[in-house]
Protein backbone atom coordinates (compact mmCIF):
# COMPACT_ATOMS: atom_id res chain seq x y z
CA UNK A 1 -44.60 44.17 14.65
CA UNK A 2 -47.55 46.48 15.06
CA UNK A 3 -50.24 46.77 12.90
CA UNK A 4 -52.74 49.99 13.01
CA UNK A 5 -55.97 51.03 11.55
CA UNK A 6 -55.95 54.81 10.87
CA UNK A 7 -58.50 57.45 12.60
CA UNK A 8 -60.48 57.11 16.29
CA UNK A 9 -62.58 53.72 16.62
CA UNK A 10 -66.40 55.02 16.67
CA UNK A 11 -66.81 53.28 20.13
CA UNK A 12 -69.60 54.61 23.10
CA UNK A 13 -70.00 53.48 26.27
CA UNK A 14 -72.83 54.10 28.56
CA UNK A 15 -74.45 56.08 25.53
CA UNK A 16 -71.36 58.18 25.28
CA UNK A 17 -68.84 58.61 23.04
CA UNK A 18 -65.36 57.25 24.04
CA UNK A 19 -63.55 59.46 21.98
CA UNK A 20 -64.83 62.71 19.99
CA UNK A 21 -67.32 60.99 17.62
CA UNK A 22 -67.09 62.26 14.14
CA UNK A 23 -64.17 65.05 14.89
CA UNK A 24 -60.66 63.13 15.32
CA UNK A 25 -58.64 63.41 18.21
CA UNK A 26 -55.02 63.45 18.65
CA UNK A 27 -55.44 59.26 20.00
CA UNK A 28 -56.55 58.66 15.95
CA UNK A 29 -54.00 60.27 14.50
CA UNK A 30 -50.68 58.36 13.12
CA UNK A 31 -47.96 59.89 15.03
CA UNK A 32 -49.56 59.12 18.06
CA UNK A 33 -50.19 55.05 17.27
CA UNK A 34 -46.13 55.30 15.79
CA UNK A 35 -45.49 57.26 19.54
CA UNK A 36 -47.04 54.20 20.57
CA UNK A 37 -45.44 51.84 18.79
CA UNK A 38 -42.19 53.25 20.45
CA UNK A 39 -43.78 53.13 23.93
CA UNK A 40 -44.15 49.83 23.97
CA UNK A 41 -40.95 48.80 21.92
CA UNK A 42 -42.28 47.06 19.10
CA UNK A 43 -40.09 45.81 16.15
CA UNK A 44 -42.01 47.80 13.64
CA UNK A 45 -44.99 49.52 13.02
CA UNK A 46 -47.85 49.88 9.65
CA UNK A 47 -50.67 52.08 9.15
CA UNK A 48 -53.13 50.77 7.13
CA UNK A 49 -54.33 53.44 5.00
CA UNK A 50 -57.95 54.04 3.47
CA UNK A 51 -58.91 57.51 2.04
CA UNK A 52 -61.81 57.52 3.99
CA UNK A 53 -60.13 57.23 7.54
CA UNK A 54 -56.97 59.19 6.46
CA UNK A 55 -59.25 62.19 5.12
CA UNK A 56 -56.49 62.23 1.70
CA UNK A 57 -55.63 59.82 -1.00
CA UNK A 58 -52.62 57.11 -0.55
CA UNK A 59 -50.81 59.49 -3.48
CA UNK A 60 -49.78 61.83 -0.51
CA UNK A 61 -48.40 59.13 1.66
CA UNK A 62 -46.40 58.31 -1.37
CA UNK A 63 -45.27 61.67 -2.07
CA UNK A 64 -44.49 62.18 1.63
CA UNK A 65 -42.81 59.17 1.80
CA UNK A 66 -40.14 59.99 -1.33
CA UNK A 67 -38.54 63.29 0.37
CA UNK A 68 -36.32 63.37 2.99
CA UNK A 69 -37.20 63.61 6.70
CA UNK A 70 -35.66 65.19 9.38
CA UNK A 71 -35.92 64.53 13.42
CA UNK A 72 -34.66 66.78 16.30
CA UNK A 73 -31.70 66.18 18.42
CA UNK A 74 -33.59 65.41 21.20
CA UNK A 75 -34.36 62.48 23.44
CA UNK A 76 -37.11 60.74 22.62
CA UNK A 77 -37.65 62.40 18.89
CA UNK A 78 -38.34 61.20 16.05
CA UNK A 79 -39.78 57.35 16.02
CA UNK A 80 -37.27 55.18 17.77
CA UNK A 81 -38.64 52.24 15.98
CA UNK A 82 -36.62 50.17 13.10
CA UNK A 83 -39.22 49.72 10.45
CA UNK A 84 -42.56 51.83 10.02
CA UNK A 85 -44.55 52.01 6.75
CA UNK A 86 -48.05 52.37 5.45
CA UNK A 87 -50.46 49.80 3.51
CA UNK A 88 -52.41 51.19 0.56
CA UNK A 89 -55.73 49.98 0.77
CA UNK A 90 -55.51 46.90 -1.95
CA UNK A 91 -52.43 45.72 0.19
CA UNK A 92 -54.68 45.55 3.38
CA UNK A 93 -57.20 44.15 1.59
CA UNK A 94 -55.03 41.25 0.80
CA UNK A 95 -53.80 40.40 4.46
CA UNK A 96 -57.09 41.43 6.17
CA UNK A 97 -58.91 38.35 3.79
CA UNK A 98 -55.89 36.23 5.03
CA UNK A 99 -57.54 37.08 8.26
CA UNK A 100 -61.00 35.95 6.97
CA UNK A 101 -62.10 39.34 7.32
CA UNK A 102 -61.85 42.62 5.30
CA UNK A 103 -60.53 46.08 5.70
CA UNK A 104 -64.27 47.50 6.60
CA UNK A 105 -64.44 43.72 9.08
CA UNK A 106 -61.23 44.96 11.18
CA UNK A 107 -62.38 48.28 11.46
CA UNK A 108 -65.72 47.02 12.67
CA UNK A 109 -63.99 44.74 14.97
CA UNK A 110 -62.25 47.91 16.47
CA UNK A 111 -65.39 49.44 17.21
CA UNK A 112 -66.17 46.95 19.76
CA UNK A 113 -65.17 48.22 23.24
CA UNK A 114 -64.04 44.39 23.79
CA UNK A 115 -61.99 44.36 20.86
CA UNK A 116 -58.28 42.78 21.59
CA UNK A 117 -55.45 42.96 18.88
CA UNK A 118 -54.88 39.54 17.13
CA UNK A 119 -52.15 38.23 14.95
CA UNK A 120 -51.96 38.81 11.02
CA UNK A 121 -50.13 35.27 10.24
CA UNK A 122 -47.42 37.19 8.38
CA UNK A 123 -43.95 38.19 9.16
CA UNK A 124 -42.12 41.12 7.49
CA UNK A 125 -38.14 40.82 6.69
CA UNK A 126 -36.51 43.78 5.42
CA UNK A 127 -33.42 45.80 4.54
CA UNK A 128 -33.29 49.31 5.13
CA UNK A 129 -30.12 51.43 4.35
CA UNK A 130 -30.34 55.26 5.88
CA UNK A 131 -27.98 57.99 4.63
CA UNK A 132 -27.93 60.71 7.87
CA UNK A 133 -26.65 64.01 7.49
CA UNK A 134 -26.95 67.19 10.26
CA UNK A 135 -28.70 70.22 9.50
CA UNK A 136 -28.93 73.65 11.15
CA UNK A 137 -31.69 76.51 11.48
CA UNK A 138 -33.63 78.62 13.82
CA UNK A 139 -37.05 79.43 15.06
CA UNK A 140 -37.18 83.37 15.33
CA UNK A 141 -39.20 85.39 18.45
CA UNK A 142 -39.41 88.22 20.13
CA UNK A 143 -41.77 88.85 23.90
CA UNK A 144 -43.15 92.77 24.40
CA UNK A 145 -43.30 92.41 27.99
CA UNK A 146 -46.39 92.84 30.02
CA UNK A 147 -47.14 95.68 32.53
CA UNK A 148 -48.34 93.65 35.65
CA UNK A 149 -45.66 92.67 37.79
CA UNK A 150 -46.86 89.41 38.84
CA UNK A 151 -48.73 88.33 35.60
CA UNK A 152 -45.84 89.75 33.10
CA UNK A 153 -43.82 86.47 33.96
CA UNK A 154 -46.70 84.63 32.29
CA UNK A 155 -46.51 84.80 28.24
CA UNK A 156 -49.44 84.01 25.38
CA UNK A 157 -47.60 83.11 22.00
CA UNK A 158 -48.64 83.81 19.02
CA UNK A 159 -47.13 81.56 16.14
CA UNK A 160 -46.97 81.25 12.13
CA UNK A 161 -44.51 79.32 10.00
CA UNK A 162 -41.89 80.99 8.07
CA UNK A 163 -40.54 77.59 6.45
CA UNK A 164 -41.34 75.93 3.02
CA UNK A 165 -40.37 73.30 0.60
CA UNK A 166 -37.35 74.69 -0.83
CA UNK A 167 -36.73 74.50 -4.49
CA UNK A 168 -38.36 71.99 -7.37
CA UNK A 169 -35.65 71.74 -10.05
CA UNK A 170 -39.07 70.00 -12.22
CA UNK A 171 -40.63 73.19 -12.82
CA UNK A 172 -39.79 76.05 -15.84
CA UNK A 173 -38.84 79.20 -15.03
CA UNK A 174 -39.20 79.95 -11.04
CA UNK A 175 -38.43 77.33 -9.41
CA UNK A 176 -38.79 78.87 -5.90
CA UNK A 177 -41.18 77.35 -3.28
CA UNK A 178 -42.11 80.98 -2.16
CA UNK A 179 -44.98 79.71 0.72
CA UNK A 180 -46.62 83.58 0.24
CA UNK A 181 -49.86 81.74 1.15
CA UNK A 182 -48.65 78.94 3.34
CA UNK A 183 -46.91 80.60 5.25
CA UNK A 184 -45.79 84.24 4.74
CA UNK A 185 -49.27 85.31 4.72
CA UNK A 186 -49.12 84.29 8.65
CA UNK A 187 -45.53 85.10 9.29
CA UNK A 188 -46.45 89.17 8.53
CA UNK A 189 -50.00 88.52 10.14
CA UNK A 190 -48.15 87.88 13.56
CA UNK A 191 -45.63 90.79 12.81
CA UNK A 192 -48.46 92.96 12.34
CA UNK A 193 -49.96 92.00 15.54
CA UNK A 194 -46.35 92.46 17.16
CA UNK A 195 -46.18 96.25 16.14
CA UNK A 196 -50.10 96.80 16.99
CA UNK A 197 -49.35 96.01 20.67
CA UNK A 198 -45.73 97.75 20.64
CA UNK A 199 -47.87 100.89 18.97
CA UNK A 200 -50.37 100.72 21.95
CA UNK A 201 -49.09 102.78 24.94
CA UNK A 202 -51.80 100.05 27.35
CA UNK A 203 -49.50 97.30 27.42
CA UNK A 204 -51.49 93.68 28.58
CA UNK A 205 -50.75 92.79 31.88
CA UNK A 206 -49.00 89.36 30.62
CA UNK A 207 -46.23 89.27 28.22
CA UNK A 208 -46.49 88.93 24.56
CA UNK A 209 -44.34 86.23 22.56
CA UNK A 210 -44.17 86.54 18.59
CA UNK A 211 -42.63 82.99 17.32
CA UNK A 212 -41.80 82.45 13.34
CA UNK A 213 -41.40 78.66 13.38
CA UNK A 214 -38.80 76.63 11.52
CA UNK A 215 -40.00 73.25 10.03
CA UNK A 216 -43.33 72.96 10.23
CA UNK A 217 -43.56 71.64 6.89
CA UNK A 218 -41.49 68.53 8.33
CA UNK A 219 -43.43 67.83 10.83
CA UNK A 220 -44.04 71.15 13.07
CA UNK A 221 -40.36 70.82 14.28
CA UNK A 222 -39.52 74.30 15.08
CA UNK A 223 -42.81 74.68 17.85
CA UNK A 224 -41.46 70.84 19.01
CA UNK A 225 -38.41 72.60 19.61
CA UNK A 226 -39.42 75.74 21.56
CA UNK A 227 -41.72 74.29 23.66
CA UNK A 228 -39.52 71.44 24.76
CA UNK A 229 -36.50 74.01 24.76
CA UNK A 230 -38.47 77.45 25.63
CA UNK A 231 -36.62 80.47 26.85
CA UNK A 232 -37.76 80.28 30.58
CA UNK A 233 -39.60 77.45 32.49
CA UNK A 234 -42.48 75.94 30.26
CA UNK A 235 -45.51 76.51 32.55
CA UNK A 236 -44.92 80.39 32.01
CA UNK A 237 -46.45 79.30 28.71
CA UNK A 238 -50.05 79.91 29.09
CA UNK A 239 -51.55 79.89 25.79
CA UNK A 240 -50.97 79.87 21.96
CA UNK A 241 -52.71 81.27 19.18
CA UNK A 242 -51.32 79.82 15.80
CA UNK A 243 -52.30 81.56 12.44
CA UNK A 244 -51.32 79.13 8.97
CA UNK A 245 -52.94 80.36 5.71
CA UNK A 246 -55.01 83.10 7.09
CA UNK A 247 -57.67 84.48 5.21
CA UNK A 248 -56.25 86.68 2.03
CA UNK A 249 -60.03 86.22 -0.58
CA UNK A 250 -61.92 88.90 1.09
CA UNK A 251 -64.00 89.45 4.57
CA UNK A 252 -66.08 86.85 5.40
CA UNK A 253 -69.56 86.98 8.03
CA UNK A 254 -67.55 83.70 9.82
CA UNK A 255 -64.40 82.87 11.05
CA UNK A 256 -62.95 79.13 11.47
CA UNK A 257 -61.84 78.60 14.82
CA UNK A 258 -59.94 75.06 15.42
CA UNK A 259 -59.81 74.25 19.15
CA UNK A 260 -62.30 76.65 19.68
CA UNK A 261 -64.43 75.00 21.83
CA UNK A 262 -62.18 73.33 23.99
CA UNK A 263 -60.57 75.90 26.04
CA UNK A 264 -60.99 79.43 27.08
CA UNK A 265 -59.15 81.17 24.66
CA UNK A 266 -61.93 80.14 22.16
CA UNK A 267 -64.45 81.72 24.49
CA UNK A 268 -62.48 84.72 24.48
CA UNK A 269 -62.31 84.96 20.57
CA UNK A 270 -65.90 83.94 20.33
CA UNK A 271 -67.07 86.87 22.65
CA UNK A 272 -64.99 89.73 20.35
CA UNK A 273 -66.23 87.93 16.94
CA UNK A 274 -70.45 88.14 18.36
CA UNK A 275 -69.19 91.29 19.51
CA UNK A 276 -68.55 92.25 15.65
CA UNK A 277 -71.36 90.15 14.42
CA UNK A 278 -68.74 87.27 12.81
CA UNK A 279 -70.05 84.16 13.13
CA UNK A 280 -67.48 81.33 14.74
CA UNK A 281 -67.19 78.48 13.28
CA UNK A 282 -65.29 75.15 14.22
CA UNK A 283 -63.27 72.45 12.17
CA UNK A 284 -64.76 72.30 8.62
CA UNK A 285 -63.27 69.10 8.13
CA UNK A 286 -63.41 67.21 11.71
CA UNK A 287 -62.38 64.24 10.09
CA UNK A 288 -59.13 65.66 8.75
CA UNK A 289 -58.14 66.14 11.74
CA UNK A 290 -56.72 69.50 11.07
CA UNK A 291 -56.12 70.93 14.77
CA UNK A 292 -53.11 68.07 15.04
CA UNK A 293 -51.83 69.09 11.34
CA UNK A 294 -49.85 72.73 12.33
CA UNK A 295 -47.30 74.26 14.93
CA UNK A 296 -50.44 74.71 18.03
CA UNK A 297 -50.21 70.92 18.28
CA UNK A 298 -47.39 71.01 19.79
CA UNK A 299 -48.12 73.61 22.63
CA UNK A 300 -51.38 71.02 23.08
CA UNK A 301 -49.88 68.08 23.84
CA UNK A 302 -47.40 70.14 26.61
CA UNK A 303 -50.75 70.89 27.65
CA UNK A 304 -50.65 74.72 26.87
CA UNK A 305 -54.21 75.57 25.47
CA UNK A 306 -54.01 76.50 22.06
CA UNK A 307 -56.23 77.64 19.03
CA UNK A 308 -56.00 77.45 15.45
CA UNK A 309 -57.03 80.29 13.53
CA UNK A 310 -58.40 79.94 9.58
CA UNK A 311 -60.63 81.64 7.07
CA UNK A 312 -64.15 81.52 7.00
CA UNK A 313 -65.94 80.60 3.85
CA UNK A 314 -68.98 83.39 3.96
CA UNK A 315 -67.43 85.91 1.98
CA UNK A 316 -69.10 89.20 2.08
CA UNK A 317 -68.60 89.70 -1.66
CA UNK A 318 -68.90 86.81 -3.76
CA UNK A 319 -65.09 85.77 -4.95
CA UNK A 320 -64.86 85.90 -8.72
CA UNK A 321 -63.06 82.58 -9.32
CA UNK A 322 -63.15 78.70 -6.93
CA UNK A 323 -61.21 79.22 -4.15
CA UNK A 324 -60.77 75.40 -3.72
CA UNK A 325 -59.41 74.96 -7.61
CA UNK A 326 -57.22 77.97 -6.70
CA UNK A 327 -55.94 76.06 -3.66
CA UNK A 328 -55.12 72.99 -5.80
CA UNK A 329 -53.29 74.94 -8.02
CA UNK A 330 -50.83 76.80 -6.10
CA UNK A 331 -51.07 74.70 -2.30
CA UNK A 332 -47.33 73.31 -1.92
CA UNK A 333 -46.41 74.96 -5.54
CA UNK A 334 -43.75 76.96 -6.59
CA UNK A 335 -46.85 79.38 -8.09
CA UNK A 336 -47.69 79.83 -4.14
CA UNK A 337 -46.99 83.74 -4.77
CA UNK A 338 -48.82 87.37 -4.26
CA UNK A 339 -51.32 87.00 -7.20
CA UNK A 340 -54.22 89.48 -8.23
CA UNK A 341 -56.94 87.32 -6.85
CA UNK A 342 -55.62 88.43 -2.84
CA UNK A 343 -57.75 90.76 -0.96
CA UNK A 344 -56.18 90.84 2.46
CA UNK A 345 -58.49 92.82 3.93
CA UNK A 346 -59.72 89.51 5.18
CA UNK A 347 -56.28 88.73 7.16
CA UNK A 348 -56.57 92.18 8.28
CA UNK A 349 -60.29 91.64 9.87
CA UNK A 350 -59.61 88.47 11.69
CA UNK A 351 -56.16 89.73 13.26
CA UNK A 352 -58.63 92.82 15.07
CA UNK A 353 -60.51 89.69 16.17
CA UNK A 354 -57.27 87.86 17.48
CA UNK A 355 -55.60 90.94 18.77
CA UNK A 356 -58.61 92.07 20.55
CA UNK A 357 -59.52 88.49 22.49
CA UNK A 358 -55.64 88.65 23.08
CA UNK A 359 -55.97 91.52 25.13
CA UNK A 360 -58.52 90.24 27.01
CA UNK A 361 -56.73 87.22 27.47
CA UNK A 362 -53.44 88.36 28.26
CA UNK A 363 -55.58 90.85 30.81
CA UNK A 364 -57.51 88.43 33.03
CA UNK A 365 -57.07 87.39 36.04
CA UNK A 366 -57.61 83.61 35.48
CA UNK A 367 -55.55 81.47 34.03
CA UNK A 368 -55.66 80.10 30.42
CA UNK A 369 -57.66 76.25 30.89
CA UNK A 370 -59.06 73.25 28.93
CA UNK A 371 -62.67 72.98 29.09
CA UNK A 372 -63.28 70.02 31.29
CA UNK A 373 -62.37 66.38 29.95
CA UNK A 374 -60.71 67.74 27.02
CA UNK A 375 -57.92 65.15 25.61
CA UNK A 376 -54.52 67.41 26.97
CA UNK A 377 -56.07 69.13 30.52
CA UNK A 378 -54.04 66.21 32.14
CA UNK A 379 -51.11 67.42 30.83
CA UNK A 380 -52.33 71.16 31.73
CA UNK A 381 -53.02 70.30 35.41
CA UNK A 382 -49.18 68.88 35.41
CA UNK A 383 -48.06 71.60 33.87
CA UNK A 384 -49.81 73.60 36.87
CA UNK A 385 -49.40 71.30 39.57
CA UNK A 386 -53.11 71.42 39.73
């Protein structure tokens, strides 16, 4: 029975950081110690949980944790483990003094390059009974193939969400989870980009793919799916540009770029945006994690470069109301709908961005890459044979 702390350990060597110093990487994130935990064939696995290393409160775990989950029929998916859980912090607090430490004392122990896993002095028992049940849907795409003979057999995706949460039977009136933010704003910002390039008589020299993902709000299941399952040999993949809650409050002077700055699709978007005098800017909330949290995750961690694309915050015209209070309000609500307070042509503005670095993208002669020593360019360099 494992037992993880959450988030990277802030350990250097040599005066360097072993892992990516305040901004998480995919090694800190939970899936990847519960990945682990299957690796290596433990009984069980527990995340201990502290707001301040998960970047949320332990109320979304529990939320999370009361709805039904779903796993694809594939080999390998899901976590092949028999029991996995999380601690709230008060819980860990209890079994870390067993340990005559505390919480903050085992995550300074981690930081210690020498640090070696010891034993809790507990054992867990428990009963677990699992109703299963099979269900069906579809990721939807379409590829506007590219006009260079050779490259054309090479394909950038763009991607957006079309899923949501279905229906909550606790609300008056509609009780619709519509997702017009999160994510039909993206869905019809990639189909708008789809019918811009069929428009354009200059096709790109590589081929275009448009992807509407299923289940992403499960757990990015529909991009899992594609890219293990794609419609022709997975290195033909070459990049991925992911849009999920674009920008609909306004222009902005900046853009937020996730991923931008470790691969060269970033530098491609970065030249068009100082090209337009927008400003780039990178994860707002490193911590959070956020590049590992939508559908380019998993085109990563096949080690396809991807990017994440989200609003800036600089608006051009100040916004009327709090963006963030609106956000609370209607994020992963049934009011998640078209309101008055959308001004799209912020979406609109950042797709020029996107659709112009695509073209230069999908036009170059070199290959989509990591930047050096970046987390997934083994898996890219597989992928390549490189």
């Amino acid at each position: 029975m494992l037992l993880f702390l959450n988030d990277d350990p802030p350990v250097s060597q040599d005066g360097q950081e072993l892992f990516g110093g305040e901004a998480r990487t995919y090694y800190g994130r939970w899936p990847y110690k519960y990945e682990q935990a299957m690796k290596h064939g433990a009984a069980g696995a527990f995340v201990i949980h502290t707001t301040a290393s998960a970047s949320y409160p332990f109320s979304v775990v529990q939320r999370s944790g009361s709805e039904e989950h779903f796993a694809l029929a594939l080999d390998g998916a899901g976590y092949q483990v028999d029991l996995l859980g999380w601690l709230d912090e008060a819980t860990s607090e209890q079994i870390a003094q067993a340990m005559d430490t505390t919480v903050a004392g085992l995550f300074e122990e981690a930081a210690q390059r020498s640090f070696a896993p010891r034993a809790t002095g507990f054992r867990v028992s428990a009963h677990i009974e699992t109703e299963i049940r099979d269900l069906t849907t579809s990721n939807i795409y379409g590829i506007l193939p590219g006009s260079d003979e050779g490259l054309s057999q090479q394909a950038l995706v763009f991607s957006a969400h079309y899923d949501h949460l279905g229906t909550d039977p606790n609300v008056e009136g509609d009780q619709v989870f519509n997702g017009a933010w999160d994510n039909g704003a993206g869905t019809a910002a990639i189909l708008n980009l789809a019918q811009a390039f069929a428009a354009d008589p200059q096709r790109p020299r590589r081929s275009l793919l448009f992807l509407a993902c299923a289940a992403e709000e499960n757990g990015s299941l529909g991009s899992q799916w594609f890219v293990q399952k794609p419609p022709f040999e997975q290195a033909r993949l070459v990049g991925n540009m992911n849009i999920d809650m674009p920008q609909i409050f306004g222009i902005t002077k900046d853009i937020a770029v996730i991923g931008g700055d470790t691969n060269s699709l970033g530098e491609a978007l970065s030249l068009v945006a100082s090209v337009h005098g927008v400003r780039v800017t990178g994860d707002p909330r490193p911590r959070a994690g956020i590049f590992y949290r939508s559908d380019q995750v998993n085109f990563a961690k096949a080690g396809i470069p991807a990017l994440f694309v989200l609003p800036g915050s600089d608006f051009v015209e100040p916004v009327s109301f709090d963006i963030r209070q609106y956000r609370e309000d209607h994020y992963h609500q049934a009011s998640d709908e078209i309101r008055e307070e959308w001004d799209l042509s912020g979406v609109a503005r950042d797709m020029q961005l996107v659709y112009e670095a695509a073209v230069a993208i999908a036009n170059s002669d070199e290959l989509p890459r990591w930047v050096e020593g970046n987390e997934f360019e083994e898996e890219w360099k597989e992928l390549h044979g490189k």
